[in-house]
Structures are given as structure tokens and as C-alpha cells.
N, C-alpha and C. Protein backbone atom coordinates (compact mmCIF):
# COMPACT_ATOMS: atom_id res chain seq x y z
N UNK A 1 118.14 66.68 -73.08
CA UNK A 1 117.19 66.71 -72.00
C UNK A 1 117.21 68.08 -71.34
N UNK A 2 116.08 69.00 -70.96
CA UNK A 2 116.23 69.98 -70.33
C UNK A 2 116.15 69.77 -68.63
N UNK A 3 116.88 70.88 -68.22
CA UNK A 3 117.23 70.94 -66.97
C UNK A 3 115.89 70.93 -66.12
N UNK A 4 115.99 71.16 -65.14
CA UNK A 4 114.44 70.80 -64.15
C UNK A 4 113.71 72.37 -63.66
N UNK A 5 114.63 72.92 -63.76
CA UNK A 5 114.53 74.57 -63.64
C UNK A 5 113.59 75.41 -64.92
N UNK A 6 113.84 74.62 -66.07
CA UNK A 6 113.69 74.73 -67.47
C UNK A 6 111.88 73.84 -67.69
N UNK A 7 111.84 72.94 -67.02
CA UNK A 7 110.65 72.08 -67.02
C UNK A 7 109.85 72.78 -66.27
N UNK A 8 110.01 73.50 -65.17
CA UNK A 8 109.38 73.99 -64.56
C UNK A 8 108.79 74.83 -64.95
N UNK A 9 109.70 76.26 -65.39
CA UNK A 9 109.00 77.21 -66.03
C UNK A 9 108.16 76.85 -66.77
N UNK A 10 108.16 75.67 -67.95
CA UNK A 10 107.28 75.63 -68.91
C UNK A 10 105.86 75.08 -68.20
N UNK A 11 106.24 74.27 -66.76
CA UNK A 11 104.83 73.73 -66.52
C UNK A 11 104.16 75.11 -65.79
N UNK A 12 104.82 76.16 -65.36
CA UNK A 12 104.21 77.36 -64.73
C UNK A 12 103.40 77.58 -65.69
N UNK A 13 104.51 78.23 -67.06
CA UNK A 13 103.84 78.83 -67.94
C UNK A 13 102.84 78.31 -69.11
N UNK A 14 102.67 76.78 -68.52
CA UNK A 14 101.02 75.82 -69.39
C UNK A 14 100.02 76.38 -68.37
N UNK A 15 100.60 76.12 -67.14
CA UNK A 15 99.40 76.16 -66.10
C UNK A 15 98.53 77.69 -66.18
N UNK A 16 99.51 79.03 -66.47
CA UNK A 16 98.85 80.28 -66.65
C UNK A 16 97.94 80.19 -67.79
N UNK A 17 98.08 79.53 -68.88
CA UNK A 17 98.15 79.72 -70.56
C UNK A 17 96.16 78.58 -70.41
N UNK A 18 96.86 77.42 -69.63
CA UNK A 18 95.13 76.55 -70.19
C UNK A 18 94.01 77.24 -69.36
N UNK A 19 93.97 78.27 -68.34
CA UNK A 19 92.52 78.33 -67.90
C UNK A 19 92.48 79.69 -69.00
N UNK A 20 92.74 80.61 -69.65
CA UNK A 20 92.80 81.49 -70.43
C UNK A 20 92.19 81.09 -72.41
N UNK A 21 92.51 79.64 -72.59
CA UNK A 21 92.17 79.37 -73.97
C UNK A 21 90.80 78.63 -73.89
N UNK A 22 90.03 79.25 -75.08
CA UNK A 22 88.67 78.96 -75.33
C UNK A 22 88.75 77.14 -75.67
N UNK A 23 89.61 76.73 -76.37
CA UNK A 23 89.79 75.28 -77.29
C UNK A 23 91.56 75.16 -76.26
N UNK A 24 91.17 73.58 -76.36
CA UNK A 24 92.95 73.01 -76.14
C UNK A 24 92.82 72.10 -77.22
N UNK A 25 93.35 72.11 -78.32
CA UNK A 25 93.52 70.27 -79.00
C UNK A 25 94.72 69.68 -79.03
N UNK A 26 94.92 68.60 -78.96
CA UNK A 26 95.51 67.58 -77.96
C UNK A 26 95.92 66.68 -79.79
N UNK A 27 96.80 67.28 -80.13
CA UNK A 27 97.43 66.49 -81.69
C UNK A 27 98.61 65.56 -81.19
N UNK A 28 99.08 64.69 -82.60
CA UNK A 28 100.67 64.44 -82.74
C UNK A 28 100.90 64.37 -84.01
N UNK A 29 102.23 64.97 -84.41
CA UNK A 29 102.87 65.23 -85.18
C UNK A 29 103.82 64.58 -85.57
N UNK A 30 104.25 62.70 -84.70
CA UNK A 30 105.05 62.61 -85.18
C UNK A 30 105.27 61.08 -84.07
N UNK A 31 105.30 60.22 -85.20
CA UNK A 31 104.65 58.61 -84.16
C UNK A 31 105.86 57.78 -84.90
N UNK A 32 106.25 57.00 -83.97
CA UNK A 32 107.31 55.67 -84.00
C UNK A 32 106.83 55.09 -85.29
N UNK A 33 107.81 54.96 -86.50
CA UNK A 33 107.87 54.29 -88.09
C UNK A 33 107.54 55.16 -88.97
N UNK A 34 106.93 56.78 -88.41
CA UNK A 34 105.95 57.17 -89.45
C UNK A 34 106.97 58.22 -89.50
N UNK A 35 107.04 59.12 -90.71
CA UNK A 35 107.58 60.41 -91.09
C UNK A 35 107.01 61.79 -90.43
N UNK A 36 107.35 62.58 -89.57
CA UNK A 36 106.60 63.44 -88.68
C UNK A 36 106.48 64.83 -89.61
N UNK A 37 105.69 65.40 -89.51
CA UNK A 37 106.09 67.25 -89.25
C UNK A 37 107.23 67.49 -89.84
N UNK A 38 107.60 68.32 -90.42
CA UNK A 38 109.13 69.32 -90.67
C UNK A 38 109.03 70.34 -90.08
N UNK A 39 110.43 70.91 -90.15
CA UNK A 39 109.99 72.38 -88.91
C UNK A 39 109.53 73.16 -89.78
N UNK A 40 109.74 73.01 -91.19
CA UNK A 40 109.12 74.10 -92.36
C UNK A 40 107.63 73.84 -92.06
N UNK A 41 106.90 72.84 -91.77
CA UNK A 41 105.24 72.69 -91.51
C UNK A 41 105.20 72.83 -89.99
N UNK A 42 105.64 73.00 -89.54
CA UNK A 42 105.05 72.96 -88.43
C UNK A 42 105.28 74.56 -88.08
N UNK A 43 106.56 75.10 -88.56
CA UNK A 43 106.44 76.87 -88.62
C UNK A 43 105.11 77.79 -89.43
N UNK A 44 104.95 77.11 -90.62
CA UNK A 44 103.51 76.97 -91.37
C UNK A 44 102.31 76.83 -90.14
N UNK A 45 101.72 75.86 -89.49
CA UNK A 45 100.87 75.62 -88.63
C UNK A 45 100.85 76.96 -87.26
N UNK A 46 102.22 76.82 -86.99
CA UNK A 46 102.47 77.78 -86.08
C UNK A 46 102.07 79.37 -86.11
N UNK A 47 102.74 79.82 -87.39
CA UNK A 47 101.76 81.10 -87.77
C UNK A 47 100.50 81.53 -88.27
N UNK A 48 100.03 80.30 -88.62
CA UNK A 48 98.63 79.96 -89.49
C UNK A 48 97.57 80.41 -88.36
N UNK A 49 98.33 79.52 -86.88
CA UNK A 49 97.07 79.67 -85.75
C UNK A 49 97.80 80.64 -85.14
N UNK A 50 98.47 81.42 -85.19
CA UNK A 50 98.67 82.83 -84.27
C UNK A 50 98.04 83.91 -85.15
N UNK A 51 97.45 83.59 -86.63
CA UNK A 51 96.82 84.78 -87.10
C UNK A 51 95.44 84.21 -86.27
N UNK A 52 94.89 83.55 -85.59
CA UNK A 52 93.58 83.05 -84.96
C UNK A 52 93.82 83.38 -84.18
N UNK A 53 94.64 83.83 -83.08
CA UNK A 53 94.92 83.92 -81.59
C UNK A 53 94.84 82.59 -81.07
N UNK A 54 95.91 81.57 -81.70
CA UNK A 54 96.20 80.58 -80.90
C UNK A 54 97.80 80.19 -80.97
N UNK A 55 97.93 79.34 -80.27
CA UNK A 55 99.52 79.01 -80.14
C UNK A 55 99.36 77.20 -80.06
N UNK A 56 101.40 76.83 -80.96
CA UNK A 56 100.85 75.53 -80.98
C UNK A 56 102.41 74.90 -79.96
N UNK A 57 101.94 74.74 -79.49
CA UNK A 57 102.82 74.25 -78.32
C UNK A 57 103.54 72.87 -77.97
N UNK A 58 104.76 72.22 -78.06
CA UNK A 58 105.51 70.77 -78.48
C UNK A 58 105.58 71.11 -76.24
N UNK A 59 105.25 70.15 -75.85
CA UNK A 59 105.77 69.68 -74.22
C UNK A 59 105.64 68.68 -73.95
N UNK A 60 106.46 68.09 -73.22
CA UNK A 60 106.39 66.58 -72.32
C UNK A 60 105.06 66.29 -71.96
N UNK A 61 104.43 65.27 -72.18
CA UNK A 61 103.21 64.68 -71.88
C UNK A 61 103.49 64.67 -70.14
N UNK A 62 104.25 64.51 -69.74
CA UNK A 62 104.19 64.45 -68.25
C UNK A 62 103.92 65.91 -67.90
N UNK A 63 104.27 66.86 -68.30
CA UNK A 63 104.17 68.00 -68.16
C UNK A 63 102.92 68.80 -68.36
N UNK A 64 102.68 68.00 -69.10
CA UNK A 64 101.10 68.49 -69.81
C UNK A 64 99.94 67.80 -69.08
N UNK A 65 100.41 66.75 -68.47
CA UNK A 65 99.51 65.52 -67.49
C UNK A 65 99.38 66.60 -66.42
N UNK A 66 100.59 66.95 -65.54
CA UNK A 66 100.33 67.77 -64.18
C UNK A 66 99.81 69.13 -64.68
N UNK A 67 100.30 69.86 -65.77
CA UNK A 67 99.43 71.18 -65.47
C UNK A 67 97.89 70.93 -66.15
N UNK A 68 97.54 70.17 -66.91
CA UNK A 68 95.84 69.41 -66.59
C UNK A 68 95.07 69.34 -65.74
N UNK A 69 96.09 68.86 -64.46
CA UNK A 69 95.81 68.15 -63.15
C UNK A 69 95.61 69.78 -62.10
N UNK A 70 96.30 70.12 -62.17
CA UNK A 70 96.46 71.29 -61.42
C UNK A 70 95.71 72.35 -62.16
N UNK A 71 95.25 72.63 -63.40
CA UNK A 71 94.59 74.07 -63.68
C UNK A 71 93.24 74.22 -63.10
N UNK A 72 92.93 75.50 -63.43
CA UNK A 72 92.07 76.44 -62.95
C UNK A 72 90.92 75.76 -63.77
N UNK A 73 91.19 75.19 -64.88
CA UNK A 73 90.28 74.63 -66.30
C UNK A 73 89.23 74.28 -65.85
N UNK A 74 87.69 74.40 -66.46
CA UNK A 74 86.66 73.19 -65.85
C UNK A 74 86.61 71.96 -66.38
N UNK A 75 85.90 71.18 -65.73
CA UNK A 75 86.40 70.09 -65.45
C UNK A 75 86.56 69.30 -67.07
N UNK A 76 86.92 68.50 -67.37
CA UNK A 76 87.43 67.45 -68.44
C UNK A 76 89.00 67.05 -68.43
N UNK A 77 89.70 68.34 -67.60
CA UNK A 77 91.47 68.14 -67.92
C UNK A 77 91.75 66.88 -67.25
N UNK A 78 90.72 66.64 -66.26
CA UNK A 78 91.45 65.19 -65.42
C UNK A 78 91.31 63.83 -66.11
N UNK A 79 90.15 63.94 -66.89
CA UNK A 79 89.97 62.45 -67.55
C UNK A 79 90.69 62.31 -69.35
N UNK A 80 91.76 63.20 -69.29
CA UNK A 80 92.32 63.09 -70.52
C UNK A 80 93.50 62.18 -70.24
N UNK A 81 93.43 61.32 -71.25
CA UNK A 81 95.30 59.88 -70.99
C UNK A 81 95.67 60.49 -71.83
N UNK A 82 96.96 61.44 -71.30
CA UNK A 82 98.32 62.15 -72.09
C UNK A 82 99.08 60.89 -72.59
N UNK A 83 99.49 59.89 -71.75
CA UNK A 83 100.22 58.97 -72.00
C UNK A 83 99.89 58.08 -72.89
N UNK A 84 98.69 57.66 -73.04
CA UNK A 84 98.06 56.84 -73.62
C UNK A 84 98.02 57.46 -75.79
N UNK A 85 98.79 58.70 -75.74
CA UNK A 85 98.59 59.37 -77.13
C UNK A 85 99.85 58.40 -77.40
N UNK A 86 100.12 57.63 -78.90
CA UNK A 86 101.06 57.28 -79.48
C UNK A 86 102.21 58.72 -80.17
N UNK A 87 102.90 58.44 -80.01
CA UNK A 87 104.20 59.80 -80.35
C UNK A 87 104.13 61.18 -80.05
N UNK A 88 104.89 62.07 -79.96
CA UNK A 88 104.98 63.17 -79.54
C UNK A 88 103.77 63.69 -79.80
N UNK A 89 103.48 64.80 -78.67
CA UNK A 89 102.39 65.45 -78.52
C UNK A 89 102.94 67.04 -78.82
N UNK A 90 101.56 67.57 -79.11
CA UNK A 90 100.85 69.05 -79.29
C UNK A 90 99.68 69.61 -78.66
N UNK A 91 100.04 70.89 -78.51
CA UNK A 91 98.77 71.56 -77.90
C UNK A 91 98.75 72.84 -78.50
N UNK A 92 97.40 72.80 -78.69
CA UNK A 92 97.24 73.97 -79.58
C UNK A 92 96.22 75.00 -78.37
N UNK A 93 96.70 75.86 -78.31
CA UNK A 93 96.16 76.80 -77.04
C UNK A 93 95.53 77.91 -77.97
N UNK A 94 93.82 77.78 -77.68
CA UNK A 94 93.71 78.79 -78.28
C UNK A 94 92.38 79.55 -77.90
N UNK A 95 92.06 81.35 -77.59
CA UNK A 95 91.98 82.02 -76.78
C UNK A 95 91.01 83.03 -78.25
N UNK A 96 91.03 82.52 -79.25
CA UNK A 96 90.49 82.87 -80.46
C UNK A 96 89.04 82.22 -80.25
N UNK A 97 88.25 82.12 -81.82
CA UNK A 97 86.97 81.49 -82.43
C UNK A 97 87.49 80.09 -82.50
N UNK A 98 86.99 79.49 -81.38
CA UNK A 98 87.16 78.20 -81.17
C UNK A 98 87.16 77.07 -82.81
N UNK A 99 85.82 77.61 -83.15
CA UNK A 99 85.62 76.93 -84.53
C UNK A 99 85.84 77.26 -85.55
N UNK A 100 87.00 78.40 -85.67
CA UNK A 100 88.29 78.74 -86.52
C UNK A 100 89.10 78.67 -86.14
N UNK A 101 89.30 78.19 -85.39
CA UNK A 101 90.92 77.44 -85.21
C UNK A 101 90.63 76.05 -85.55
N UNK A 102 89.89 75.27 -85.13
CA UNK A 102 89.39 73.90 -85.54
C UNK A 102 89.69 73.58 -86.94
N UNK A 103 88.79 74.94 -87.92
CA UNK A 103 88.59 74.34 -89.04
C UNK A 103 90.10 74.79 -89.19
N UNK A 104 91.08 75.61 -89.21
CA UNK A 104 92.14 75.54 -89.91
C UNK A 104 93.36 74.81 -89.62
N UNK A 105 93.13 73.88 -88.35
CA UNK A 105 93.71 72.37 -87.68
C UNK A 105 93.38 71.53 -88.81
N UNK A 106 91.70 71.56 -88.63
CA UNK A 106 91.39 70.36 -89.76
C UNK A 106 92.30 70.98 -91.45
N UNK A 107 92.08 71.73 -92.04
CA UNK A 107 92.71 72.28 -93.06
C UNK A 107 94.27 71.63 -93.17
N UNK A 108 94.43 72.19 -92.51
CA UNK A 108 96.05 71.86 -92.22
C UNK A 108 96.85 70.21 -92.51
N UNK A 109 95.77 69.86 -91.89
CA UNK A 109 95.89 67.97 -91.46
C UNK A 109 95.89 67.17 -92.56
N UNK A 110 94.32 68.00 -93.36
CA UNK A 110 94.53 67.20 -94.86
C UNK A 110 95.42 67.34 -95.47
N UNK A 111 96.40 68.83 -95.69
CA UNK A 111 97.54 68.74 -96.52
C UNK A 111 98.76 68.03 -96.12
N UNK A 112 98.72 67.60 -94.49
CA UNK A 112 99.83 67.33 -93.95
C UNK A 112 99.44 65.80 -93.14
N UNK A 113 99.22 64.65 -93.47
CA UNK A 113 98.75 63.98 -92.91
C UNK A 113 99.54 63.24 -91.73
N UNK A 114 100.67 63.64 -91.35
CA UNK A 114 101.44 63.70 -90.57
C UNK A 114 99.91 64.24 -88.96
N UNK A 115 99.83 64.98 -89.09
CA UNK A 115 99.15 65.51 -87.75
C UNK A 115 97.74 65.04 -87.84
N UNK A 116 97.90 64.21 -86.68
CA UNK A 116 96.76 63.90 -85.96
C UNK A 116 95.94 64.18 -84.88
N UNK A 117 94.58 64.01 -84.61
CA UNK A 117 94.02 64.98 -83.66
C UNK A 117 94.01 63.70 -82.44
N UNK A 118 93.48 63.92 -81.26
CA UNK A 118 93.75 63.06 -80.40
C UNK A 118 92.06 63.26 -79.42
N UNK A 119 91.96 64.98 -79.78
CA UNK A 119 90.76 65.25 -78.76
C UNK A 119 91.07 66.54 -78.63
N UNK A 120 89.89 67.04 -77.77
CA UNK A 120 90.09 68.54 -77.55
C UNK A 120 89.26 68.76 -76.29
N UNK A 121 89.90 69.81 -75.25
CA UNK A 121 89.34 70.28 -73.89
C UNK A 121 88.28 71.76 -75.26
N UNK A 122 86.78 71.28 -74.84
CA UNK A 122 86.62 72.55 -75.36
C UNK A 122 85.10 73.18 -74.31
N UNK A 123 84.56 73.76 -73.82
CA UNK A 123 83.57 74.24 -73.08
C UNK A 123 83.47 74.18 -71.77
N UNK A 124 82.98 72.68 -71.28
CA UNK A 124 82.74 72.26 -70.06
C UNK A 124 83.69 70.84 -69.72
N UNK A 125 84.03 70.37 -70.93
CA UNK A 125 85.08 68.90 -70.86
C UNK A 125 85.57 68.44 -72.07
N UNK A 126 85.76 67.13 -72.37
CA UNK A 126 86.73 66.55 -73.60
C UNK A 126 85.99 66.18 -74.36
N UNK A 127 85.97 66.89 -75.37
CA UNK A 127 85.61 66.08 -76.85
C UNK A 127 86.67 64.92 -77.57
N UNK A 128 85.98 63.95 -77.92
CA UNK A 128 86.82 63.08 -78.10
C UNK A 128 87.80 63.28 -80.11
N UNK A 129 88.25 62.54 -80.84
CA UNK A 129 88.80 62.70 -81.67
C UNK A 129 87.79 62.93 -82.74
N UNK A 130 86.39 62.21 -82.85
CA UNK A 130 85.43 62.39 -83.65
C UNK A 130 84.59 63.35 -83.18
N UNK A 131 84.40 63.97 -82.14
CA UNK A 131 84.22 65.64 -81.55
C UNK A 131 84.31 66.29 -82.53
N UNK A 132 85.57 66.68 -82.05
CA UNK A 132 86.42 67.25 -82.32
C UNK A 132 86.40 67.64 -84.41
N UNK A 133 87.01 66.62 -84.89
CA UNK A 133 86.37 66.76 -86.58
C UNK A 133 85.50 67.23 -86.70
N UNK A 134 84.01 66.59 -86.11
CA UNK A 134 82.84 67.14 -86.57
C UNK A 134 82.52 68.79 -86.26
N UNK A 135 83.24 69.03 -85.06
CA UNK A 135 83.13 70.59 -84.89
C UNK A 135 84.07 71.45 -86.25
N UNK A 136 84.86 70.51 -86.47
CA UNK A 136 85.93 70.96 -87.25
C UNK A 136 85.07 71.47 -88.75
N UNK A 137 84.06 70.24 -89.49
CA UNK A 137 84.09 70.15 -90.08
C UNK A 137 82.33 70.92 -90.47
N UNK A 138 82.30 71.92 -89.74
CA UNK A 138 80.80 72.66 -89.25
C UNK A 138 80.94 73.63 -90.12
N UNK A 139 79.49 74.46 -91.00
CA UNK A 139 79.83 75.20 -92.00
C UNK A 139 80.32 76.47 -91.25
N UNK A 140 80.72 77.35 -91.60
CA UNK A 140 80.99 78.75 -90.66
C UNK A 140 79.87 79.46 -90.44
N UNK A 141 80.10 80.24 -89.56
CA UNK A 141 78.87 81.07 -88.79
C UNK A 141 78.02 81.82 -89.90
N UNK A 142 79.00 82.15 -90.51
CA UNK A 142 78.00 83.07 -92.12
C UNK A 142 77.11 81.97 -92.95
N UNK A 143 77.29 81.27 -93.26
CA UNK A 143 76.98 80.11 -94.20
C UNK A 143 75.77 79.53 -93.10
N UNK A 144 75.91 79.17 -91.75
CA UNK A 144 74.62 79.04 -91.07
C UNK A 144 73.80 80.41 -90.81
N UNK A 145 74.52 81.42 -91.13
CA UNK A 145 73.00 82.59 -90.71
C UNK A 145 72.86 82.99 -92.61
N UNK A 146 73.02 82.55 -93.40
CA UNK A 146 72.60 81.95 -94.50
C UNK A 146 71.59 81.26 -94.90
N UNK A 147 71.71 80.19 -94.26
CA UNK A 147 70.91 79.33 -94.52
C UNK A 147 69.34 79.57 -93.56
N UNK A 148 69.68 80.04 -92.34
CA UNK A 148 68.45 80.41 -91.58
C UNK A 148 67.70 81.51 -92.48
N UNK A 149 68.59 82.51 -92.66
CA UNK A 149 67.70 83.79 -93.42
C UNK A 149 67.40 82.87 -94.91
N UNK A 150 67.72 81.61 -95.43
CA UNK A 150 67.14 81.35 -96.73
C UNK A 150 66.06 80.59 -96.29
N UNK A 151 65.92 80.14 -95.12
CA UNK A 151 64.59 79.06 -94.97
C UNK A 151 63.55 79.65 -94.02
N UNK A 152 63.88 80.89 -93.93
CA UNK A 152 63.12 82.15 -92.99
C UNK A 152 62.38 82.67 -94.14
N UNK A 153 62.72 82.96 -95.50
CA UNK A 153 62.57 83.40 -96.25
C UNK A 153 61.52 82.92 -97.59
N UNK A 154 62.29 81.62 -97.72
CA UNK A 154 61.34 80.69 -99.08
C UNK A 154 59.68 80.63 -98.71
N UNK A 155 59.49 80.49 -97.27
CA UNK A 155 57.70 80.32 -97.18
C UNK A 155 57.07 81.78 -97.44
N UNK A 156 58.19 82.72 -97.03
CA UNK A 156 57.13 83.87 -97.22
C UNK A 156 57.26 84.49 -98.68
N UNK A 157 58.69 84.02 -99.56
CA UNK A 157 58.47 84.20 -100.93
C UNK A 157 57.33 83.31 -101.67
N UNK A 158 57.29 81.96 -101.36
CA UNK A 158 56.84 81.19 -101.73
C UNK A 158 55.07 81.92 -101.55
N UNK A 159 54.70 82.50 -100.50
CA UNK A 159 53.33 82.97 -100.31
C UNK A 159 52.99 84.40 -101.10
N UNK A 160 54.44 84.84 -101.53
CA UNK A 160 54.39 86.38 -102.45
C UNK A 160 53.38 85.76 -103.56
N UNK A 161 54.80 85.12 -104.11
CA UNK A 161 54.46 84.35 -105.69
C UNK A 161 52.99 83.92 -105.86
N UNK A 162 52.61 82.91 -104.35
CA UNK A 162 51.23 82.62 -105.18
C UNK A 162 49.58 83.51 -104.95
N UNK A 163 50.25 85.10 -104.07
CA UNK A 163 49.04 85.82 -103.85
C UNK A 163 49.35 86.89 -105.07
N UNK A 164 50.46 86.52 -105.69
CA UNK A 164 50.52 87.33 -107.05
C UNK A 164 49.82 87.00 -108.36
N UNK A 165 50.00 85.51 -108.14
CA UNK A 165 49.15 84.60 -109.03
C UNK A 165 47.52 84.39 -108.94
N UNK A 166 47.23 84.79 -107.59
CA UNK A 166 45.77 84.95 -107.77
C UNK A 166 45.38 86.45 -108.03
N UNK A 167 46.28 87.74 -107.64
CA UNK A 167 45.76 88.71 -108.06
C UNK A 167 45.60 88.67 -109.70
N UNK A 168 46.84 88.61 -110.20
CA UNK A 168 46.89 88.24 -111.65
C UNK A 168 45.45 87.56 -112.30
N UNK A 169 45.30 86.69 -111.65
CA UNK A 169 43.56 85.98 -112.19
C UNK A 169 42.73 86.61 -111.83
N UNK A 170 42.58 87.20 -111.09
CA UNK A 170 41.10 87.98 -110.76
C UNK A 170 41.32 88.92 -111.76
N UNK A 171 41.91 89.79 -112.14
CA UNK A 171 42.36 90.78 -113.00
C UNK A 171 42.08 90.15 -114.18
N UNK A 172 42.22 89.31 -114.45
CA UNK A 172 41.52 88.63 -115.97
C UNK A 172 40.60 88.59 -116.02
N UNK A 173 39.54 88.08 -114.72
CA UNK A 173 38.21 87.87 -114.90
C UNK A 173 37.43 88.91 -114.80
N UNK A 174 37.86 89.90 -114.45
CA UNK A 174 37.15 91.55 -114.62
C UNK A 174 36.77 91.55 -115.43
């Protein structure tokens, strides 16, 4: 058990850390009957999201309840049940591309099915656990300005091709 001096600091240093991160997600790694995390995966996870500019953070749900309660955050931190998560909790603090850190949570999860998502503080309030995935599971920013420049594109190829096809015929009938 850590000392109260020791709890403290860490709830100072959540309370500086959540009004500063773009995404919070709200995982567990490790639930009553089930096989959790190793520290070998979870050191894996850990550096995976500090090449994103995020951090993944193990604290007391009580701890994580009051600096919720108390941050600077807008609003959603109050209507999250810390308690209500089955087995140890995670927070992934992150101050990066919200929806690269997501997708490499989600990444992660499939190889490790140990970690589960719970929800995520992300914009204006809480996305819930199916949020949360679906943001996860969004093509990347390149792949959507892809697809805009391909469907920006097909009507006015599509109008090349067939004013080529009528020049082509008139040119015959000369």
C-alpha cells in the first residue's frame, strides 16, 4: 500500500496531466479470474504510446475519481463511474493525434486481449466503449483525403472520357 504523501503526489500530478491531454481512455488490463497484462506487454503498450505523445498510466480508481472531479477538464470527467470499471484500471493520457493513439490502443488490444476499453474523455465529454472503437476503427486522415480527391475527381474524369468520345466521332464524320 502506498503512503498518503505518495497518493497525493500522484493525484497532484493526474490533476496537472488531464486538462493538458487531447484523449483520456479509461482501459483494464486485468479483471478477477482472467489472466492480465505482463509487464513485458504492458512495457510494449507503454512505449508504443509515448512514440504518439501519450502516456499509459496504472492509479487507484479513487484517485482517478477525485482528480476527474477536481480538473480543469470540460465537462464529461464528472459523469464517468471509475468504480463501476471491473479490475484494475488505466489511463492513457494523451496530448498527441487523438485518432492515433486510438487506433494503436485498438491495435494493441487485438493482439493482447487482456486490455479492455471502458470509454474515453475525448473533446467536450465521454465517449462511451462503442465511441470510442468506432473512432478507433476510422480510416486515417490520408486514406480520407484519398478518397475525397478520388470522388472529387471520377465526375470530372468521367466527363474527360466522354467529351473525348464525341470529339473522336465528329472527326470521323468529316
Amino acid at each position: 500500500m502506498k503512503p498518503k504523501t505518495q497518493k497525493k503526489e500522484e493525484l497532484k500530478n493526474l490533476k496537472s496531466k488531464l486538462p493538458k491531454s487531447k484523449i483520456t481512455v479509461f482501459t483494464t488490463f486485468s479483471r478477477v479470474g482472467e489472466k492480465g497484462l505482463s509487464v513485458a506487454k504492458m512495457s510494449e503498450l507503454k512505449r508504443a504510446l509515448r512514440a504518439l505523445d501519450a502516456e499509459y498510466l496504472v492509479i487507484k480508481k479513487t484517485l482517478i475519481d477525485l482528480a476527474l472531479k477536481d480538473s480543469n477538464r470540460p465537462a464529461g470527467g464528472e459523469n464517468v463511474d471509475i468504480h463501476g470499471v471491473d479490475g484494475s484500471i488505466g489511463l492513457v493520457l494523451g496530448s498527441g493525434d487523438a485518432y492515433a493513439i486510438s487506433k494503436k490502443l485498438y491495435e494493441f488490444s487485438k493482439k493482447n486481449t487482456a486490455l479492455k476499453f471502458f470509454g474515453a474523455l475525448f473533446g467536450e465529454g465521454f465517449i462511451g466503449e462503442d465511441g470510442f472503437l468506432e473512432m478507433a476503427k476510422m480510416p486515417s486522415r490520408e486514406v480520407l483525403l484519398a478518397r475525397l480527391f478520388g470522388m472529387i475527381k471520377y465526375p470530372i474524369s468521367g466527363l474527360a472520357i466522354v467529351l473525348n468520345e464525341v470529339a473522336k466521332k465528329k472527326e470521323v464524320q468529316i
